[in-house]
N, C-alpha and C. Protein backbone atom coordinates (compact mmCIF):
# COMPACT_ATOMS: atom_id res chain seq x y z
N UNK A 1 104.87 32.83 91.50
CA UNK A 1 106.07 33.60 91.67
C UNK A 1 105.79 35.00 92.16
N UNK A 2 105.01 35.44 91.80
CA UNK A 2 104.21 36.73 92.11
C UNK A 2 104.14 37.00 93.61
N UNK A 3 103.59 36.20 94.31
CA UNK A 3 103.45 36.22 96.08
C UNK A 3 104.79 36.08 96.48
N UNK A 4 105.77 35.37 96.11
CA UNK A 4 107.30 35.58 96.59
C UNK A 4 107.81 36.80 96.72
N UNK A 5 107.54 37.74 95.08
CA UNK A 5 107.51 39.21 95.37
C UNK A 5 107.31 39.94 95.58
N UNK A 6 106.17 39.45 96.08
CA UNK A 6 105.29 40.51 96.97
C UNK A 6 105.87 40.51 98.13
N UNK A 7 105.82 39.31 99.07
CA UNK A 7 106.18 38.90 100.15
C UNK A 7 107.55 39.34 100.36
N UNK A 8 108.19 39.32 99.47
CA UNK A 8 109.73 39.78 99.61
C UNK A 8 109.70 41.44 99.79
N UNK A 9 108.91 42.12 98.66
CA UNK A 9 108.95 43.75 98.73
C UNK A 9 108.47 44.19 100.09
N UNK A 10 107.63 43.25 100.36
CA UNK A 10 106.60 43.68 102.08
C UNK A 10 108.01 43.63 103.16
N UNK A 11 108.79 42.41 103.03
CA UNK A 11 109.52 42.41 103.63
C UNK A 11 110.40 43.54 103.83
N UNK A 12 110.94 43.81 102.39
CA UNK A 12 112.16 44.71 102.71
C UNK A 12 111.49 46.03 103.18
N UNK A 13 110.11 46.57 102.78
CA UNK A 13 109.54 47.72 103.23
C UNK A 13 109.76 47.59 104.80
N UNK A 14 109.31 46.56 105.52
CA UNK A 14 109.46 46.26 107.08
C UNK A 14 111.07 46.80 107.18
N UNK A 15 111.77 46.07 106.68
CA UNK A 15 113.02 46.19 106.70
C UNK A 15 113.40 47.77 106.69
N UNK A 16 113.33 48.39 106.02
CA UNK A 16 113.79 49.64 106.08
C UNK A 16 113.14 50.38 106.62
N UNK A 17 111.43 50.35 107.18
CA UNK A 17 111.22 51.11 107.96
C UNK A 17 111.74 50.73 109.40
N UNK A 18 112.18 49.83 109.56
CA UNK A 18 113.21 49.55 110.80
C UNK A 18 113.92 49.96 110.90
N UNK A 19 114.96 50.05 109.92
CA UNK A 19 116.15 50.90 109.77
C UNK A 19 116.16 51.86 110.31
N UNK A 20 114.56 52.16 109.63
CA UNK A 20 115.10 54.11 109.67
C UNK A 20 114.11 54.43 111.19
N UNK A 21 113.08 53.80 111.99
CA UNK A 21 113.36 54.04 113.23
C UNK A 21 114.52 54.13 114.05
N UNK A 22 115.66 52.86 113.80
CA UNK A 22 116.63 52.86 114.57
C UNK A 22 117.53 53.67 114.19
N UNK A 23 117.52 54.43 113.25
CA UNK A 23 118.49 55.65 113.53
C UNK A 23 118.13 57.40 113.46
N UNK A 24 116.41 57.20 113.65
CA UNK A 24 115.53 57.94 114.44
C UNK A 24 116.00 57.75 115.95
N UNK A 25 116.22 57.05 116.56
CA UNK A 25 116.07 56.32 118.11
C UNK A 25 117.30 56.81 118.37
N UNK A 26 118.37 56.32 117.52
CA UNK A 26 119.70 56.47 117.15
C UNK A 26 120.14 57.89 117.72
N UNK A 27 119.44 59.10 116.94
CA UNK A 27 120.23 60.33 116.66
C UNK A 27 118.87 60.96 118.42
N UNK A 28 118.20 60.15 118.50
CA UNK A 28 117.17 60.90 120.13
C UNK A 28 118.28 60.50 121.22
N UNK A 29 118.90 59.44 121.02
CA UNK A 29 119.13 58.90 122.15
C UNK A 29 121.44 60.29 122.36
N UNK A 30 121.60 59.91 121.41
CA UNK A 30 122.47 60.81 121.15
C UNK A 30 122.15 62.32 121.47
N UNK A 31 121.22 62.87 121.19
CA UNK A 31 120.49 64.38 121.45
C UNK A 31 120.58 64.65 123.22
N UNK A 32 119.47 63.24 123.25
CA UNK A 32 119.67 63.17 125.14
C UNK A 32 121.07 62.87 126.04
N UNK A 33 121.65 62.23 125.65
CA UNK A 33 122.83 61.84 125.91
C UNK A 33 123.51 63.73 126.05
N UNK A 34 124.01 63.80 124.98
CA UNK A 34 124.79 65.25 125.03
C UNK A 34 124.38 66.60 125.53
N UNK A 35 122.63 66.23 126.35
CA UNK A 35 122.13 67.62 126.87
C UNK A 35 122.50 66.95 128.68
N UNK A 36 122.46 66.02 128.99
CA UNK A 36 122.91 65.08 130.20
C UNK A 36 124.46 65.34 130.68
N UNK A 37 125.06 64.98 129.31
CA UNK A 37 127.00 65.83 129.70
C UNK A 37 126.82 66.83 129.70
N UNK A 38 126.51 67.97 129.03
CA UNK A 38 126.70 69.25 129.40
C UNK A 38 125.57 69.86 130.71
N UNK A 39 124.72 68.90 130.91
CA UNK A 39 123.90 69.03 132.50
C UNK A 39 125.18 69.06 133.54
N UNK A 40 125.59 68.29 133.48
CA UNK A 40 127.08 67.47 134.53
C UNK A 40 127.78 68.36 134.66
N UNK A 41 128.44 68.98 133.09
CA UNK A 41 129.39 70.05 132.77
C UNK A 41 129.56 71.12 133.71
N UNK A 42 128.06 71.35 133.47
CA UNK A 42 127.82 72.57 133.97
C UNK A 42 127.95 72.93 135.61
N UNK A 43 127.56 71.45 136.88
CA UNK A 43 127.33 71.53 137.35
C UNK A 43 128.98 71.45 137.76
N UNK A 44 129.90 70.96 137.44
CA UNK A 44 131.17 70.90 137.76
C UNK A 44 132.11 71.80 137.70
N UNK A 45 131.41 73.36 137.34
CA UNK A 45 132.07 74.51 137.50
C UNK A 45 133.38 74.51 137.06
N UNK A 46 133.49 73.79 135.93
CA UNK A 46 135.47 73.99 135.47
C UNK A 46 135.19 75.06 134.45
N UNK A 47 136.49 75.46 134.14
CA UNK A 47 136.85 76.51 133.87
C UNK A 47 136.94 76.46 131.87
N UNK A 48 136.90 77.50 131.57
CA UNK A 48 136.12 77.13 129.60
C UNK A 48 138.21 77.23 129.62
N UNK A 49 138.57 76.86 128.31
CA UNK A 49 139.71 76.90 127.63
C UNK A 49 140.25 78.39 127.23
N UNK A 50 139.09 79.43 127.18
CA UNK A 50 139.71 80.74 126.85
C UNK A 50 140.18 80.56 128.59
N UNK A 51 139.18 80.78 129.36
CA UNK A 51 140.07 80.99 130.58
C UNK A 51 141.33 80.86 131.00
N UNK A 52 141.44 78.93 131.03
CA UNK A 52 142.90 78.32 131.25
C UNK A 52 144.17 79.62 130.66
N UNK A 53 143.96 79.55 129.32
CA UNK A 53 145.07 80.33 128.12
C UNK A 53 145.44 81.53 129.06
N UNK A 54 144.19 82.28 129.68
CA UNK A 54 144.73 83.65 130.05
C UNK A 54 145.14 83.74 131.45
N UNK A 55 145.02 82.39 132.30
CA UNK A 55 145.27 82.38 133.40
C UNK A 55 146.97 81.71 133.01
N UNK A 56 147.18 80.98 132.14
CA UNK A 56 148.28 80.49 131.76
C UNK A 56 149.06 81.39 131.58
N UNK A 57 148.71 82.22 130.35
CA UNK A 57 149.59 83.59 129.86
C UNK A 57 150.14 84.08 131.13
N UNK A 58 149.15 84.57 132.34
CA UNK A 58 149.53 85.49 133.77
C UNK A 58 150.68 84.73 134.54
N UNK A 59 150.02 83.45 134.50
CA UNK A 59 151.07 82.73 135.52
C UNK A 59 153.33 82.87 134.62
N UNK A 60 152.72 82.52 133.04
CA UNK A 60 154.35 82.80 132.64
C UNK A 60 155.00 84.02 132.59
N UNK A 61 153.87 85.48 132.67
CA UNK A 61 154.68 86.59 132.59
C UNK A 61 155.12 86.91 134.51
N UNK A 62 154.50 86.19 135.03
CA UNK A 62 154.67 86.79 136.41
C UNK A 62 156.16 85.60 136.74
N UNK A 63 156.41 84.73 136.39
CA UNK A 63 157.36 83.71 136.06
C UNK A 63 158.57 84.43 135.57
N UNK A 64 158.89 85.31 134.85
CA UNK A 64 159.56 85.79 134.13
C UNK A 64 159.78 86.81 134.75
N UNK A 65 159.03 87.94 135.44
CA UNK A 65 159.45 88.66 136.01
C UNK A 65 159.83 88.36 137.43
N UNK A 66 159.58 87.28 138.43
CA UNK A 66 160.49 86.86 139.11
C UNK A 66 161.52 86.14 139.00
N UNK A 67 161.85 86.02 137.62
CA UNK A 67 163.52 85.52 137.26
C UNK A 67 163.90 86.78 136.82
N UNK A 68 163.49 88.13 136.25
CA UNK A 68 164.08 88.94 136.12
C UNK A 68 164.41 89.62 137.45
N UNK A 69 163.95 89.73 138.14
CA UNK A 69 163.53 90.35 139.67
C UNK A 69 164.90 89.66 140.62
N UNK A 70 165.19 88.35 140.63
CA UNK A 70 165.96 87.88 141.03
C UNK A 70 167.26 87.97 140.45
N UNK A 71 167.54 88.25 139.31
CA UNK A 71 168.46 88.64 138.55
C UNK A 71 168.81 89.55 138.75
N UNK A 72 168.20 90.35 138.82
CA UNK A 72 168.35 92.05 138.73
C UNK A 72 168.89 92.36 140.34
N UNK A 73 168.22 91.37 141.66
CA UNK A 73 169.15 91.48 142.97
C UNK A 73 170.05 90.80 143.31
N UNK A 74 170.42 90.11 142.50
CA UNK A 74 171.80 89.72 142.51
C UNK A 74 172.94 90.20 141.88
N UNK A 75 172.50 91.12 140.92
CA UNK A 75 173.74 91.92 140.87
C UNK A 75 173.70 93.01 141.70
N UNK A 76 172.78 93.57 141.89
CA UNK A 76 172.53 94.27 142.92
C UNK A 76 173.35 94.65 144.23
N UNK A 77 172.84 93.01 144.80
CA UNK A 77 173.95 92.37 146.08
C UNK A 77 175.27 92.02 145.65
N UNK A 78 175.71 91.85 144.47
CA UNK A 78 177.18 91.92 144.09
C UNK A 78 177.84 93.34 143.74
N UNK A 79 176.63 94.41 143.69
CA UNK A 79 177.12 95.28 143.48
C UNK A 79 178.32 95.78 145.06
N UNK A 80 176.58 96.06 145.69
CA UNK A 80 177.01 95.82 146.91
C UNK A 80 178.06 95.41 148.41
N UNK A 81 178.22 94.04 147.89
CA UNK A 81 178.58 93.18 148.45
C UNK A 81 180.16 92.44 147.37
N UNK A 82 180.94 93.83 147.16
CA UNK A 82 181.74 92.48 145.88
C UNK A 82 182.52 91.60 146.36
N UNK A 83 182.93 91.72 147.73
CA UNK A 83 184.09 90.70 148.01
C UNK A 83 183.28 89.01 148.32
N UNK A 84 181.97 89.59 148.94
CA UNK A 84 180.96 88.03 148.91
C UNK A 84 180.26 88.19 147.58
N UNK A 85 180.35 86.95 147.73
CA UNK A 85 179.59 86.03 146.76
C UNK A 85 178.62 84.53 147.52
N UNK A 86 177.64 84.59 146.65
CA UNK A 86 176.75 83.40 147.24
C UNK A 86 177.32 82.17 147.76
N UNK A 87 178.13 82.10 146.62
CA UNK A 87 178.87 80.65 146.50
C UNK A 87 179.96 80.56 147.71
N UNK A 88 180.72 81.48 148.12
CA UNK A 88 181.72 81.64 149.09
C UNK A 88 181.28 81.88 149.98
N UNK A 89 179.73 82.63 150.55
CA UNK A 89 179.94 82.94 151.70
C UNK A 89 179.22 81.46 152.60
N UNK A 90 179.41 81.54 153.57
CA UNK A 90 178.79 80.21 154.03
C UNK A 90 177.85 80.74 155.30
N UNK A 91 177.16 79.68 155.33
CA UNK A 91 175.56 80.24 156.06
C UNK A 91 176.31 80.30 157.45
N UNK A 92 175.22 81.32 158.45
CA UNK A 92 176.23 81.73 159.73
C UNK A 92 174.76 80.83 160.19
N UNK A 93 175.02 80.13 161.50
CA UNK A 93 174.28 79.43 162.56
C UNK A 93 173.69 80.62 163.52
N UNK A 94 172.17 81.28 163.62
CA UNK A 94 172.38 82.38 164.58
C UNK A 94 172.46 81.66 166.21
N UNK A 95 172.77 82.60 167.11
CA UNK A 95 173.09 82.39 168.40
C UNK A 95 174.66 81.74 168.63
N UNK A 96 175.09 81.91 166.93
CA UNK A 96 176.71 81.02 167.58
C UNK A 96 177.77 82.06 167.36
N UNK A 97 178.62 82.16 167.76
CA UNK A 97 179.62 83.40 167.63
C UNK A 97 180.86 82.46 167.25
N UNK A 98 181.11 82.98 166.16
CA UNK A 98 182.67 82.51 165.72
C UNK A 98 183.58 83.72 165.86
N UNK A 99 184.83 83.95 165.66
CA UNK A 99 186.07 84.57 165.29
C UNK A 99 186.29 84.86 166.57
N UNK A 100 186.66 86.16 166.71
CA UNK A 100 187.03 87.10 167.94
C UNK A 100 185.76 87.72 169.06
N UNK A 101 184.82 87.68 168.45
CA UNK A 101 183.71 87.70 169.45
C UNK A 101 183.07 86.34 170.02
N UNK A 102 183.69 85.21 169.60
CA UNK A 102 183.23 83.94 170.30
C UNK A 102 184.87 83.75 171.64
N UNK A 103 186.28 84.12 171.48
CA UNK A 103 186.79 83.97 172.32
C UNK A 103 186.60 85.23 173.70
N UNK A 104 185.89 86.37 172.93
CA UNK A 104 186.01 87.11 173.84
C UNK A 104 184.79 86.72 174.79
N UNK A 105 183.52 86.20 174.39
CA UNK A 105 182.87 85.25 174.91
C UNK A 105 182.90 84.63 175.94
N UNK A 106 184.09 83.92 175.52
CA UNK A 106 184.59 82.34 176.51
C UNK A 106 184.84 83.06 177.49
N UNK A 107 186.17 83.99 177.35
CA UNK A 107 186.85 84.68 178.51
C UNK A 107 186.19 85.37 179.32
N UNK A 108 184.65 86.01 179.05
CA UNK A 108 183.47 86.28 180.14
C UNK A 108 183.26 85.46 180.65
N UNK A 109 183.07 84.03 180.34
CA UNK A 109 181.91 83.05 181.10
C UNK A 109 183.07 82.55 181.94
């Protein structure tokens, strides 16, 4: 009975020094792996996450001040302008003459 347990303890010693190579091998191969992505990373010149945020921040305040900007000339042009309005006036075609300077027009040609 004795050589069974021997044979068995030998075994499991094999056994776990297997183990514990393969997650020796395990945590190398992982090490290499993650110095390989950030090799790549690097070479792909994108931009870190603080960046994005502050290029983000610029793009919404400059957003905001061309809706204020546009706001602010349109009353402007209504100051201006009160009897037009955007909505009423209607786009002129250039080179075409309507009203009284298109008949006085005709009556030249």
């Amino acid at each position: 009975m004795q050589t069974q347990n021997r044979f068995l303890d030998d075994l499991a010693r094999v056994a776990s020094g297997a183990i514990g190579v393969a997650a020796d091998m395990r945590g190398e191969i992982e090490t290499r792996l993650r110095e390989q992505f950030e090799k790549v990373l690097a070479r792909m010149d994108l931009v870190t996450r603080e960046e994005f945020e502050v290029v983000k921040a610029m793009a919404a305040k400059a957003r905001e001040e061309q809706e204020s900007l546009a706001a602010r000339l349109a009353k402007l042009e209504a100051r201006a302008h009160p009897a037009r309005t955007r909505s009423t006036a209607a786009p002129r075609k250039p080179g075409r003459k309507t009203g009284a300077g298109a008949s006085a027009a005709k009556k030249r040609d």
